[in-house]
N, C-alpha and C. Protein backbone atom coordinates (compact mmCIF):
# COMPACT_ATOMS: atom_id res chain seq x y z
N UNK A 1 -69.02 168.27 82.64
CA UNK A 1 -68.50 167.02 82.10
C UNK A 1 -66.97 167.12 82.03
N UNK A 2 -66.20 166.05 82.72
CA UNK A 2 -64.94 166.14 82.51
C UNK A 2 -63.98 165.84 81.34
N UNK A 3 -63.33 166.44 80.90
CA UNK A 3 -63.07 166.51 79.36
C UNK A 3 -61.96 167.04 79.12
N UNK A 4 -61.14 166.13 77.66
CA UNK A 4 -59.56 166.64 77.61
C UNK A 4 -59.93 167.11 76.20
N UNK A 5 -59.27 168.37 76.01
CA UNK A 5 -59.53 168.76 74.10
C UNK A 5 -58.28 169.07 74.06
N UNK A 6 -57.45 168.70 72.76
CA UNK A 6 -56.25 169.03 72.42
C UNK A 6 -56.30 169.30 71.40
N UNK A 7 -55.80 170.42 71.37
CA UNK A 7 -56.25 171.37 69.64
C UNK A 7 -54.43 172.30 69.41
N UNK A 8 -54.10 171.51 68.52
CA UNK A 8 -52.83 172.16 67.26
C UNK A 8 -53.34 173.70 67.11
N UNK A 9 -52.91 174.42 67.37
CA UNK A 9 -52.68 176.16 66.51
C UNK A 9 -52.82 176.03 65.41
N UNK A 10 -53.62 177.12 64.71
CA UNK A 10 -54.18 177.01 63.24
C UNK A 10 -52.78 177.50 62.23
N UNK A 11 -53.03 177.57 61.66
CA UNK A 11 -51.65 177.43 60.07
C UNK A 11 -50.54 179.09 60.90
N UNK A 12 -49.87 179.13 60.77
CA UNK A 12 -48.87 179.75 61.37
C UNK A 12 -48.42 180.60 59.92
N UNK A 13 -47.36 181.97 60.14
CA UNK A 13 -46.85 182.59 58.65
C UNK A 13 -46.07 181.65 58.63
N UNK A 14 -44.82 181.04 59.20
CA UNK A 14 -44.21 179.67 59.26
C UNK A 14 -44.41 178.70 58.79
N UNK A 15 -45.69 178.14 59.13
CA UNK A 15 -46.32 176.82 58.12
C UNK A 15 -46.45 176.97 57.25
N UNK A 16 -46.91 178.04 56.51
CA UNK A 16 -47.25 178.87 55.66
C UNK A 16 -45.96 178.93 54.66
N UNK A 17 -44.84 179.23 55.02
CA UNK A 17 -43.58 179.41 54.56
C UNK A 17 -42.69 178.34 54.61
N UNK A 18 -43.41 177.56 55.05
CA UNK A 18 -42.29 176.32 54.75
C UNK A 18 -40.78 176.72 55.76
N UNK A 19 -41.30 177.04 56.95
CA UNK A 19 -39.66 177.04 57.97
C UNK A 19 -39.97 176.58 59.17
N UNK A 20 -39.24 176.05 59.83
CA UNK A 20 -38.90 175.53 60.52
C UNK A 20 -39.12 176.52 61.82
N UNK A 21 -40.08 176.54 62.89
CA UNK A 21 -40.90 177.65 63.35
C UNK A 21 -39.92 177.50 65.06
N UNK A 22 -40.49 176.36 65.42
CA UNK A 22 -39.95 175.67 66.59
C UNK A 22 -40.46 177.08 67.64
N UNK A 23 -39.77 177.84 68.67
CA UNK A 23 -40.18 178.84 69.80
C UNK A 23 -40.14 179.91 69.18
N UNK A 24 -39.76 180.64 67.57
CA UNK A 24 -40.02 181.71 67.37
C UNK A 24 -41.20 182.06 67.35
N UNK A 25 -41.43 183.37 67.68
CA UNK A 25 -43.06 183.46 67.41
C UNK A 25 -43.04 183.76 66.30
N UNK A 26 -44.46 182.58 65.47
CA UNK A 26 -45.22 182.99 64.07
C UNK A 26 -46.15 183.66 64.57
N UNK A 27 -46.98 184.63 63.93
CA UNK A 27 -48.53 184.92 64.15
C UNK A 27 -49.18 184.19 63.38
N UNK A 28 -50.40 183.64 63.15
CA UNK A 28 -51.51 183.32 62.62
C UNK A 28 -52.19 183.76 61.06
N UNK A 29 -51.99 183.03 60.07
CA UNK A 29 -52.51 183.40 58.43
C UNK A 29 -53.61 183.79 58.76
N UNK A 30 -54.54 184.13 58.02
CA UNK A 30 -55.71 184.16 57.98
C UNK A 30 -56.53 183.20 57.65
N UNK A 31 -55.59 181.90 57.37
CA UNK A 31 -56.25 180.59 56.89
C UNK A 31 -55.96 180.11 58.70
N UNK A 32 -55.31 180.24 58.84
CA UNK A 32 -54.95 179.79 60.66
C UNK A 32 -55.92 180.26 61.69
N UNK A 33 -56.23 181.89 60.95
CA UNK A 33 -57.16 182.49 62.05
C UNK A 33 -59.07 181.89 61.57
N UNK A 34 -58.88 181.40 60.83
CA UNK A 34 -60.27 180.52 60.50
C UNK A 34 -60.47 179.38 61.22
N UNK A 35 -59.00 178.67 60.83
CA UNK A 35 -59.17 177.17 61.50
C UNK A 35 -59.36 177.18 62.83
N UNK A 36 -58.96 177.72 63.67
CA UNK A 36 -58.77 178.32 65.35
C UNK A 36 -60.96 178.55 65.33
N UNK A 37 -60.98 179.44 64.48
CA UNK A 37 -62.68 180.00 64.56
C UNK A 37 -63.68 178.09 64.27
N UNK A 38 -63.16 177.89 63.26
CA UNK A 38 -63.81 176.56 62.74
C UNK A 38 -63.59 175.50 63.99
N UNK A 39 -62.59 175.63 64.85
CA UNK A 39 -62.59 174.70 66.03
C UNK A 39 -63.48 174.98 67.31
N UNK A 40 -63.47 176.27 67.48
CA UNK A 40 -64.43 176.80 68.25
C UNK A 40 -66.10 175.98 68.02
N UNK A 41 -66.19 176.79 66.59
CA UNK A 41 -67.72 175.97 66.28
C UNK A 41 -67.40 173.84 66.19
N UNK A 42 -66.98 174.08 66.04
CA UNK A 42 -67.06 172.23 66.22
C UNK A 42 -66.75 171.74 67.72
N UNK A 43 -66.20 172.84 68.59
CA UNK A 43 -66.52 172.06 69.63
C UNK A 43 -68.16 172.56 70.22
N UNK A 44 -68.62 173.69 70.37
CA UNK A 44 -70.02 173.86 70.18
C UNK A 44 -71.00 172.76 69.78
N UNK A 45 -70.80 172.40 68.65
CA UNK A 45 -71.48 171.53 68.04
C UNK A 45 -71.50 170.24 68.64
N UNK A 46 -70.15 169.86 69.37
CA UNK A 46 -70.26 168.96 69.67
C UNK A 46 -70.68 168.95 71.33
N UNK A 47 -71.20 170.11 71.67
CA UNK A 47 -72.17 170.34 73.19
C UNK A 47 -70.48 170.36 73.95
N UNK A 48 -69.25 170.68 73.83
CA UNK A 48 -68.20 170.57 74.54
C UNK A 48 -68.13 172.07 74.52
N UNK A 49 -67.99 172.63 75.84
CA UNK A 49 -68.29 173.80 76.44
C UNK A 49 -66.63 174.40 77.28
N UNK A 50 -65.56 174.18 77.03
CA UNK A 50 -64.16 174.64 77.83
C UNK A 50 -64.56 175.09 79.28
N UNK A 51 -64.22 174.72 79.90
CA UNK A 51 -64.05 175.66 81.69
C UNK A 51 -62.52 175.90 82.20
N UNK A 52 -61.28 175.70 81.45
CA UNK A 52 -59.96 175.93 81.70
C UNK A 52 -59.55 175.55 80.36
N UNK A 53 -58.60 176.71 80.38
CA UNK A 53 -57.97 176.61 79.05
C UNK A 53 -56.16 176.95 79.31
N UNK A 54 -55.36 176.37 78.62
CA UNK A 54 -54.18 175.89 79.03
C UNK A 54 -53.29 176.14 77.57
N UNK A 55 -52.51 177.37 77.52
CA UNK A 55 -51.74 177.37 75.95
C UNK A 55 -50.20 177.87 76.86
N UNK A 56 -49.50 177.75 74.98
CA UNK A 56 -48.20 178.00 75.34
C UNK A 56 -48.15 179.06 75.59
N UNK A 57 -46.68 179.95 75.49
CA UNK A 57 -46.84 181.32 75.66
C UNK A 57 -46.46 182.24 74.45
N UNK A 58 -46.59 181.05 73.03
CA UNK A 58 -46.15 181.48 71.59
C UNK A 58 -47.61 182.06 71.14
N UNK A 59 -47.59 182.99 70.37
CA UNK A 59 -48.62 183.87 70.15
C UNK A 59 -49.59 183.12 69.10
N UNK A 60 -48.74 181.59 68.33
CA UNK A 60 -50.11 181.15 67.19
C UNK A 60 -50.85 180.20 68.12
N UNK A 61 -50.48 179.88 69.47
CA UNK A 61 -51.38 179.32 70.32
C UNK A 61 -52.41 180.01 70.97
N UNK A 62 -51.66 181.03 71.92
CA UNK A 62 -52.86 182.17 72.31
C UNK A 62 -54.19 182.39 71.51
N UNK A 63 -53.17 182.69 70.44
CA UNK A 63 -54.77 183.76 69.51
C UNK A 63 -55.56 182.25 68.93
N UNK A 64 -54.90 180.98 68.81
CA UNK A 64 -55.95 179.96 68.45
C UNK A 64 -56.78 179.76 69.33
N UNK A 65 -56.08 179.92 70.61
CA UNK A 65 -57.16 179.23 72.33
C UNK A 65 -57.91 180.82 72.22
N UNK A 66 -57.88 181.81 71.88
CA UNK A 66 -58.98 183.21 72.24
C UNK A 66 -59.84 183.01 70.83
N UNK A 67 -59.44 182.35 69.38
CA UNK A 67 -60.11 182.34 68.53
C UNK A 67 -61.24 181.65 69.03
N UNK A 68 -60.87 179.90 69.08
CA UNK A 68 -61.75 179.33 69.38
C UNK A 68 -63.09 178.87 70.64
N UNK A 69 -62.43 179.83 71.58
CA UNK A 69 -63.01 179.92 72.45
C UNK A 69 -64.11 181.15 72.35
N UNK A 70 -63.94 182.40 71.47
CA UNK A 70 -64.69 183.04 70.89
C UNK A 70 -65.65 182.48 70.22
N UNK A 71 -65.62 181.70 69.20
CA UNK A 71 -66.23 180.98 68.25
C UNK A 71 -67.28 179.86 68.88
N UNK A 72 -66.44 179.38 69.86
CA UNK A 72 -67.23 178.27 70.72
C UNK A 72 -68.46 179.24 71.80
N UNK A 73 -68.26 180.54 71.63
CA UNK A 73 -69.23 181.27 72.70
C UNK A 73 -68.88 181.02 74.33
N UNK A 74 -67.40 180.66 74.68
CA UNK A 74 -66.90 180.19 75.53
C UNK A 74 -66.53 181.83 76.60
N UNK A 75 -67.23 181.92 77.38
CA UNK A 75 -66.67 183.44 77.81
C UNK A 75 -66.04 183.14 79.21
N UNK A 76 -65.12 184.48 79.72
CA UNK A 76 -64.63 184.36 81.25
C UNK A 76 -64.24 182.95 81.74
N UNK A 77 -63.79 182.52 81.04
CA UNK A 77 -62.72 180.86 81.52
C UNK A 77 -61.30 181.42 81.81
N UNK A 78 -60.57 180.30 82.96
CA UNK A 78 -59.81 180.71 83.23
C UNK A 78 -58.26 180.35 82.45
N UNK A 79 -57.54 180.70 82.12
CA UNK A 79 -56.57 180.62 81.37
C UNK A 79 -55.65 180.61 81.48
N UNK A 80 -54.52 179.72 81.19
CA UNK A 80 -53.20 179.70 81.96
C UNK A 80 -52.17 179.54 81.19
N UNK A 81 -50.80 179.73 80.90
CA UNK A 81 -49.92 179.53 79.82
C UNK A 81 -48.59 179.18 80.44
N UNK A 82 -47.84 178.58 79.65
CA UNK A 82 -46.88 178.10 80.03
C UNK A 82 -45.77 177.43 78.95
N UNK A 83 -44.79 177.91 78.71
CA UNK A 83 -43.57 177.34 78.18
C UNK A 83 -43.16 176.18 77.98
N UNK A 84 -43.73 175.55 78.94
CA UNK A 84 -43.51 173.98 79.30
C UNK A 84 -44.60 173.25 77.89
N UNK A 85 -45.88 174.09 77.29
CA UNK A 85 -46.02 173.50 76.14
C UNK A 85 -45.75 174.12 75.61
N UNK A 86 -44.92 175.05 75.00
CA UNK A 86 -44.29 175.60 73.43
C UNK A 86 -43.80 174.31 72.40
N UNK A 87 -43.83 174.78 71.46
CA UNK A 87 -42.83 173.79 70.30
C UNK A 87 -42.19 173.35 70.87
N UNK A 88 -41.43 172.11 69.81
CA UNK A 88 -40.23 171.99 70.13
C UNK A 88 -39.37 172.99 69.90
N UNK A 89 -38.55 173.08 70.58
CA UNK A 89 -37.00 173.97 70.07
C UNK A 89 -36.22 173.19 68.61
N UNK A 90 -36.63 173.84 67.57
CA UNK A 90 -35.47 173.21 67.14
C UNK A 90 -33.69 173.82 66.88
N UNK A 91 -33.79 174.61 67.61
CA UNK A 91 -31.98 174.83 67.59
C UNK A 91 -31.81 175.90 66.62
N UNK A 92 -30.49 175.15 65.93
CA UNK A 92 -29.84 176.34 65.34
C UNK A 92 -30.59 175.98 63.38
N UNK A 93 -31.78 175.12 63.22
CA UNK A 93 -32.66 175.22 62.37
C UNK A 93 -33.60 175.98 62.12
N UNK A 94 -34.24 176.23 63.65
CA UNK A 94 -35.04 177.69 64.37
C UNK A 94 -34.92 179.19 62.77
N UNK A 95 -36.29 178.87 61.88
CA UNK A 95 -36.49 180.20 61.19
C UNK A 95 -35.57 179.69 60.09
N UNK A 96 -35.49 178.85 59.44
CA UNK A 96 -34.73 178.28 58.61
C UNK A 96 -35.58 177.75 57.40
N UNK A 97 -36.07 177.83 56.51
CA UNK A 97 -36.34 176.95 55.20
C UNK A 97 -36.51 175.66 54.98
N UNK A 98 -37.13 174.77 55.39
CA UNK A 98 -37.03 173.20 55.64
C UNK A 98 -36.02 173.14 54.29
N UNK A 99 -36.87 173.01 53.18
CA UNK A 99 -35.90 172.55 51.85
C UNK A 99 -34.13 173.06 52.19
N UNK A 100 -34.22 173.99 52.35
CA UNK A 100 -33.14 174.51 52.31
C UNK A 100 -31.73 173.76 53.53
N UNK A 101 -33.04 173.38 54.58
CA UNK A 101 -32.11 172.39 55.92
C UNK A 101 -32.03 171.21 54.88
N UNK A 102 -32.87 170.54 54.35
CA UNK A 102 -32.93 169.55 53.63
C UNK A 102 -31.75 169.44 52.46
N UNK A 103 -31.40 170.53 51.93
CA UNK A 103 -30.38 170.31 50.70
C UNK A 103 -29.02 170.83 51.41
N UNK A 104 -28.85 171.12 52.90
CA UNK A 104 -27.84 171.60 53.26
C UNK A 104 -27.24 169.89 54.20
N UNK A 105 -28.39 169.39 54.83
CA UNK A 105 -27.92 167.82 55.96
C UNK A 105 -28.08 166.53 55.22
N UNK A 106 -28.87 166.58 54.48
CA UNK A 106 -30.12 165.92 53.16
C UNK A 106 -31.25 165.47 54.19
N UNK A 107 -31.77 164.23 53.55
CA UNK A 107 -33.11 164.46 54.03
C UNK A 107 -33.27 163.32 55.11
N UNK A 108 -32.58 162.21 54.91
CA UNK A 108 -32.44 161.17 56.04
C UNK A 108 -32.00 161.60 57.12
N UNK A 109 -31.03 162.92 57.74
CA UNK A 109 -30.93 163.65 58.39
C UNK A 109 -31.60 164.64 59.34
N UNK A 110 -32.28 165.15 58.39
CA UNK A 110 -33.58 165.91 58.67
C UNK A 110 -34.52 164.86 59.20
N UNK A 111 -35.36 164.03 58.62
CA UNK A 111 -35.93 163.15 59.21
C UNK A 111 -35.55 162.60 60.16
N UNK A 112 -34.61 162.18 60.71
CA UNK A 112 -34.36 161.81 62.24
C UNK A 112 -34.47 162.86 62.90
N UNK A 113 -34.00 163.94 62.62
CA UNK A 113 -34.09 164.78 63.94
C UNK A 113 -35.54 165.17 64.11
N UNK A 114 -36.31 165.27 63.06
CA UNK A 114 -38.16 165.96 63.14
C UNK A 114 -38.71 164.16 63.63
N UNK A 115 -38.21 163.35 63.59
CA UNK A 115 -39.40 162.31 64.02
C UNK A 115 -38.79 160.63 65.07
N UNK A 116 -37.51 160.74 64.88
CA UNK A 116 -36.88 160.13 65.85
C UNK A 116 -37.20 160.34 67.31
N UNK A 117 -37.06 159.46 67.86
CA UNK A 117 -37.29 160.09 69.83
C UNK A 117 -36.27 160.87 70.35
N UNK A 118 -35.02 160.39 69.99
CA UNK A 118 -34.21 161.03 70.62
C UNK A 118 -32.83 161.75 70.05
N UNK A 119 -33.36 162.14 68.80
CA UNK A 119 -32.61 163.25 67.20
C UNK A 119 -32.60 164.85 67.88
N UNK A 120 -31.67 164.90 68.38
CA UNK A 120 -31.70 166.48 68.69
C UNK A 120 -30.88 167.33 67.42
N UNK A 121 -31.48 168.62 66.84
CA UNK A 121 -30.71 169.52 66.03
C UNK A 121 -29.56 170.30 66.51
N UNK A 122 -28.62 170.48 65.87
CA UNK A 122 -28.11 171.53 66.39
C UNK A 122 -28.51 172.26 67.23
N UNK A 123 -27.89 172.76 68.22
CA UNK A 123 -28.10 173.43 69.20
C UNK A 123 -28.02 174.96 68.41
N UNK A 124 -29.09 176.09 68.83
CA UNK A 124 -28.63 177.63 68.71
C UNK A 124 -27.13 177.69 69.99
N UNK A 125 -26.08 178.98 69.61
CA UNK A 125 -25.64 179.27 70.36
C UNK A 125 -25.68 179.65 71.67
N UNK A 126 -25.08 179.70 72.72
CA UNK A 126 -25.64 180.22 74.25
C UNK A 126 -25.54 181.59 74.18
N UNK A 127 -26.94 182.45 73.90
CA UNK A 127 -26.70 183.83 74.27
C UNK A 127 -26.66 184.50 72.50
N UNK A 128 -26.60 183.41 71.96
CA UNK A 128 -26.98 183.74 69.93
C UNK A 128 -28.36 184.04 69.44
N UNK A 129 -28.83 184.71 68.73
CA UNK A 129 -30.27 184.06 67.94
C UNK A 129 -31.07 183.38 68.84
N UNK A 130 -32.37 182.87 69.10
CA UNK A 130 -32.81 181.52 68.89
C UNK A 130 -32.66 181.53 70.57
N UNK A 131 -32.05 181.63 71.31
CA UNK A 131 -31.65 181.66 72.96
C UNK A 131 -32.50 181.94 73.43
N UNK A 132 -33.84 181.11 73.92
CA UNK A 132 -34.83 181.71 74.81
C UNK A 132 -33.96 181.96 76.26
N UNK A 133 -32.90 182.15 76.75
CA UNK A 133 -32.75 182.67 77.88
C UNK A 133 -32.72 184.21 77.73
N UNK A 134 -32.38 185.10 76.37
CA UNK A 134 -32.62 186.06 76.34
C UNK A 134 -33.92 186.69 75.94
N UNK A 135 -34.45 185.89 75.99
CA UNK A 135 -36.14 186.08 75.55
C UNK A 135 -37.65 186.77 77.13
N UNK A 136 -37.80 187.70 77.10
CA UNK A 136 -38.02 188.56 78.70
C UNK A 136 -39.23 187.37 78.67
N UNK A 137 -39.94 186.79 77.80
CA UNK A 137 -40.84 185.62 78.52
C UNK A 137 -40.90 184.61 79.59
N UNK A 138 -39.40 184.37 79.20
CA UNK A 138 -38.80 183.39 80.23
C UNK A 138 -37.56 183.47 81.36
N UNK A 139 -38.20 184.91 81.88
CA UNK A 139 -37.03 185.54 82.83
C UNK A 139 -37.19 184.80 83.79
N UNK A 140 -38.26 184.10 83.99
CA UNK A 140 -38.43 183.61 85.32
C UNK A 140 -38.39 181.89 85.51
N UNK A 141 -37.98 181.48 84.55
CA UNK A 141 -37.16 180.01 83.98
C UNK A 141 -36.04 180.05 84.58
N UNK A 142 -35.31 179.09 85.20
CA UNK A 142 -33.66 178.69 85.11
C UNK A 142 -33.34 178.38 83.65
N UNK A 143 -32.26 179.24 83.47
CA UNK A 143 -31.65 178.96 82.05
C UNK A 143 -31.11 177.77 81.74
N UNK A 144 -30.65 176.62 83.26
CA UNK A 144 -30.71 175.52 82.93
C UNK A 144 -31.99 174.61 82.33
N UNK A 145 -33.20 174.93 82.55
CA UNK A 145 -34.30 174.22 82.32
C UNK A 145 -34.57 174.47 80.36
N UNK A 146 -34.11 175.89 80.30
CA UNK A 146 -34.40 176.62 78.89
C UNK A 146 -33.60 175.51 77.58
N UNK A 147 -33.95 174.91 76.53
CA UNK A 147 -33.34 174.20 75.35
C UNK A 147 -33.22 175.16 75.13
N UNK A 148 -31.86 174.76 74.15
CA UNK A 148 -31.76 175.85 72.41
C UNK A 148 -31.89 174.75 71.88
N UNK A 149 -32.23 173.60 71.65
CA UNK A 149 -32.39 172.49 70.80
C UNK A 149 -33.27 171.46 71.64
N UNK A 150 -34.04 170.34 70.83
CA UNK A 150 -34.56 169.36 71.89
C UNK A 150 -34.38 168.24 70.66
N UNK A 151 -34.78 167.18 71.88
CA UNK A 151 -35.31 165.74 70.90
C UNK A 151 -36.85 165.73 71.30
N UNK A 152 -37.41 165.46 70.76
CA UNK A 152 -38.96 164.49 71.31
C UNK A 152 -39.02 163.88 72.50
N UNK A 153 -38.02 163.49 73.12
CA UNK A 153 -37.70 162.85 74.49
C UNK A 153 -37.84 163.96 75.10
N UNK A 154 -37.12 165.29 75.24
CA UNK A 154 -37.05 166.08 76.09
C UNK A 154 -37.98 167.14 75.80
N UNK A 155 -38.61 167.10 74.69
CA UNK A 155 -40.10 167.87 74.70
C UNK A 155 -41.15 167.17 75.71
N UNK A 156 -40.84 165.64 75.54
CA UNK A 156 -42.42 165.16 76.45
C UNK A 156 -41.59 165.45 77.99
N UNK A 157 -40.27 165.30 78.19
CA UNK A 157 -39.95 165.85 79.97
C UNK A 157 -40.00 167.08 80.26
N UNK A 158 -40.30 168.20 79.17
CA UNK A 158 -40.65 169.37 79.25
C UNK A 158 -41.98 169.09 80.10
N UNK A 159 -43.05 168.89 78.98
CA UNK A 159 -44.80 169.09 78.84
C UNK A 159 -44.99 168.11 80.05
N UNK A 160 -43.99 167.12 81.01
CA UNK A 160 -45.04 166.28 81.54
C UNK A 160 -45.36 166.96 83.10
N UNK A 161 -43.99 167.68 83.96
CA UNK A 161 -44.60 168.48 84.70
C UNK A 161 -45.60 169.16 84.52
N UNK A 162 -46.02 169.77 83.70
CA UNK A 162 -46.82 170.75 83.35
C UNK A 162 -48.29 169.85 83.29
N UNK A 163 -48.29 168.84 82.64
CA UNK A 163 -49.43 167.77 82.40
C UNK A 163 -50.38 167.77 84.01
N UNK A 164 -49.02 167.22 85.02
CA UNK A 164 -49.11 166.74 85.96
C UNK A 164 -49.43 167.48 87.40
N UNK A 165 -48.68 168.92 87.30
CA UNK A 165 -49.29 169.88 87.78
C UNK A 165 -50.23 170.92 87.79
N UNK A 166 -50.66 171.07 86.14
CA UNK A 166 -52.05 171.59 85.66
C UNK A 166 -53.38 171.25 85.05
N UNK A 167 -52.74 170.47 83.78
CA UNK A 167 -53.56 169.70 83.74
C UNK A 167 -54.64 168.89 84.23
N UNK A 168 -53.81 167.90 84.75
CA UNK A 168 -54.44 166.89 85.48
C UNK A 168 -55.23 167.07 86.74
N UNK A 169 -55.05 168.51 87.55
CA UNK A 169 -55.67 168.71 88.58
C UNK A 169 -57.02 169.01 87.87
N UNK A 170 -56.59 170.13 86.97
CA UNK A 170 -58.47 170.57 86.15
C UNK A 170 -59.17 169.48 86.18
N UNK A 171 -58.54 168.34 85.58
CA UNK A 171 -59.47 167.07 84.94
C UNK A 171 -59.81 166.53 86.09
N UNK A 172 -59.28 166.35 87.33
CA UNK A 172 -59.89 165.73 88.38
C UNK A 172 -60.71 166.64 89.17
N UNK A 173 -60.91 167.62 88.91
CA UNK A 173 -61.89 168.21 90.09
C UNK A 173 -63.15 168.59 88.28
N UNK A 174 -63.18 167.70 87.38
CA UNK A 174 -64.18 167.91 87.13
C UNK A 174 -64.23 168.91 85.96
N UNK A 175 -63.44 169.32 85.33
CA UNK A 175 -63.42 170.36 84.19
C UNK A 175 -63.32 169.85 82.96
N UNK A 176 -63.49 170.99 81.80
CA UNK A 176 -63.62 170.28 80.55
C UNK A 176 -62.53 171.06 80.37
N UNK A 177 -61.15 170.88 79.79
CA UNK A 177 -59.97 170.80 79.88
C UNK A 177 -59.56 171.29 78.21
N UNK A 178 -59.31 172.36 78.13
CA UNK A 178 -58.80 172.62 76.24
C UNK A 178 -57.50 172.95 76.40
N UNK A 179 -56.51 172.16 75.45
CA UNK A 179 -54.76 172.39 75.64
C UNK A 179 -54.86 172.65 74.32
N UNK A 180 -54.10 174.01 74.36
CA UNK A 180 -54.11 174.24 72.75
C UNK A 180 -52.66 174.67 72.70
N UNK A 181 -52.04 173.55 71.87
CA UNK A 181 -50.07 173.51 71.82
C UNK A 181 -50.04 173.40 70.38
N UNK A 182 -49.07 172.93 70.45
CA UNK A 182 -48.34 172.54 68.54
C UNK A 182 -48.18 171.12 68.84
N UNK A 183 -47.85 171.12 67.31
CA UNK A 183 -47.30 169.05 67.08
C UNK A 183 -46.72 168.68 67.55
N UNK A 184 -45.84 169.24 68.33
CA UNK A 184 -44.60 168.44 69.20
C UNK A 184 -45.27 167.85 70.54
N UNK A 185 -45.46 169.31 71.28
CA UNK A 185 -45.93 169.12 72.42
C UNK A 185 -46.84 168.35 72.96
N UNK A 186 -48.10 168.56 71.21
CA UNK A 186 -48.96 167.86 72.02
C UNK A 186 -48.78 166.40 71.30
N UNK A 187 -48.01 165.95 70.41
CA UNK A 187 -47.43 164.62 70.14
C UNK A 187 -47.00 164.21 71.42
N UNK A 188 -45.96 164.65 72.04
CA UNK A 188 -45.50 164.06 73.63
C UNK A 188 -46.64 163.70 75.36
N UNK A 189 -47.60 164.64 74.69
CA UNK A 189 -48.88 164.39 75.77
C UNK A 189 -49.96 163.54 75.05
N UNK A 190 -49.60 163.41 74.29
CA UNK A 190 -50.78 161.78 73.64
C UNK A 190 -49.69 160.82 74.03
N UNK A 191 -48.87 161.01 73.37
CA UNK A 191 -48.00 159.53 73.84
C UNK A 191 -47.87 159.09 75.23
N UNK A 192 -47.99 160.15 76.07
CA UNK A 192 -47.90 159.74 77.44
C UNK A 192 -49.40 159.20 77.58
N UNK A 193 -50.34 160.17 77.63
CA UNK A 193 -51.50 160.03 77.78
C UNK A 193 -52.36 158.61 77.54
N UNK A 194 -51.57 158.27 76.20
CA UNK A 194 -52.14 156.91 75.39
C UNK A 194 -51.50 155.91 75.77
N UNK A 195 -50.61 156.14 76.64
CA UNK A 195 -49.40 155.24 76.85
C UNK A 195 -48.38 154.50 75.69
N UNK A 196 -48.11 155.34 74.61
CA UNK A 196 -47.77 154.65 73.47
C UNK A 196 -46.44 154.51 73.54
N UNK A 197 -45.69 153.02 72.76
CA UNK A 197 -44.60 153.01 73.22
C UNK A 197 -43.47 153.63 72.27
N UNK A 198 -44.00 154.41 71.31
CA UNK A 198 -42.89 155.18 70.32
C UNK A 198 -44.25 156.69 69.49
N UNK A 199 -43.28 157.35 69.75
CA UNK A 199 -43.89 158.65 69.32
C UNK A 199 -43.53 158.93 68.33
């Protein structure tokens, strides 16, 4: 049966902590590593069986797409990862304290940049902190393609190659399709997906 599942990463130490996570890697709470297990069994339940599975290359995605695919009794599927759905970048906020961004920009501030289309944060420095060009994951990226900051606009022109060259082939030759990203990413692939005209 051909089939799209889009499943958020379970609670992150990040979410958990109230910071601002964006491409650092969090690992997975143990309330995270449940929810990942609890998605597994609900897609079971719901007779939805994965045959390609599609995560970022941040580690609270991985271990959610191996949780739940464990849980779901989902074995030997093929698996693919990619950068193109990671978080958003958020810049030089990246590992930061929300409250703390909040009492430093205030909060009407903050809110544009987390939910506006096109609110980019501060940028991290080139080659500072936070610089996925120094990050060995993405040696094989042009460092032009790499953010240290995004808007929502340029998260969904991130994720839509990726949509369009992986995705979408699974779903047409017939697969049941599990994308397991974060809120950003996969906020920008519903909106496309749904055709919606504000994200």
């Amino acid at each position: 049966m051909t089939c799209l599942v889009l499943l958020r990463h379970g609670e992150s130490d990040g979410n958990a902590a109230g910071r601002f996570t964006g491409w650092a890697d969090a690992p997975l709470t143990e309330r995270g590593r449940e929810q990942a297990r609890r998605s597994g069994a609900l897609l079971r339940a719901a007779g939805l069986s994965p045959t390609r599975l599609h995560t970022s290359v941040l580690a609270r995605a991985i271990d959610t797409g191996a949780l739940a695919c464990e849980a779901g009794q989902v074995t030997d599927i093929p698996v693919r990862r990619s950068w193109r759905l990671n978080e958003r970048h958020y810049g030089a906020l990246q590992g930061r304290d929300r409250s703390a961004v909040v009492a430093q920009y205030g909060p009407d501030q903050v809110q544009r940049w987390r939910r506006s289309y096109d609110g980019r944060p501060p940028p991290v420095p080139r080659g500072g902190s936070g610089d996925p060009a120094l990050d060995p994951r993405y040696a094989g990226v042009p460092v032009g393609l790499l953010p240290r900051a995004e808007s929502l606009r340029e998260v969904q022109d991130r994720v839509l190659p990726y949509w369009r060259g992986a995705v979408l082939p699974d779903l047409r030759t017939g697969h049941t399709v599990l994308v397991v990203g974060h809120s950003n990413s996969l906020r920008a692939l519903i909106a496309w997906v749904d055709q919606l005209t504000a994200i």
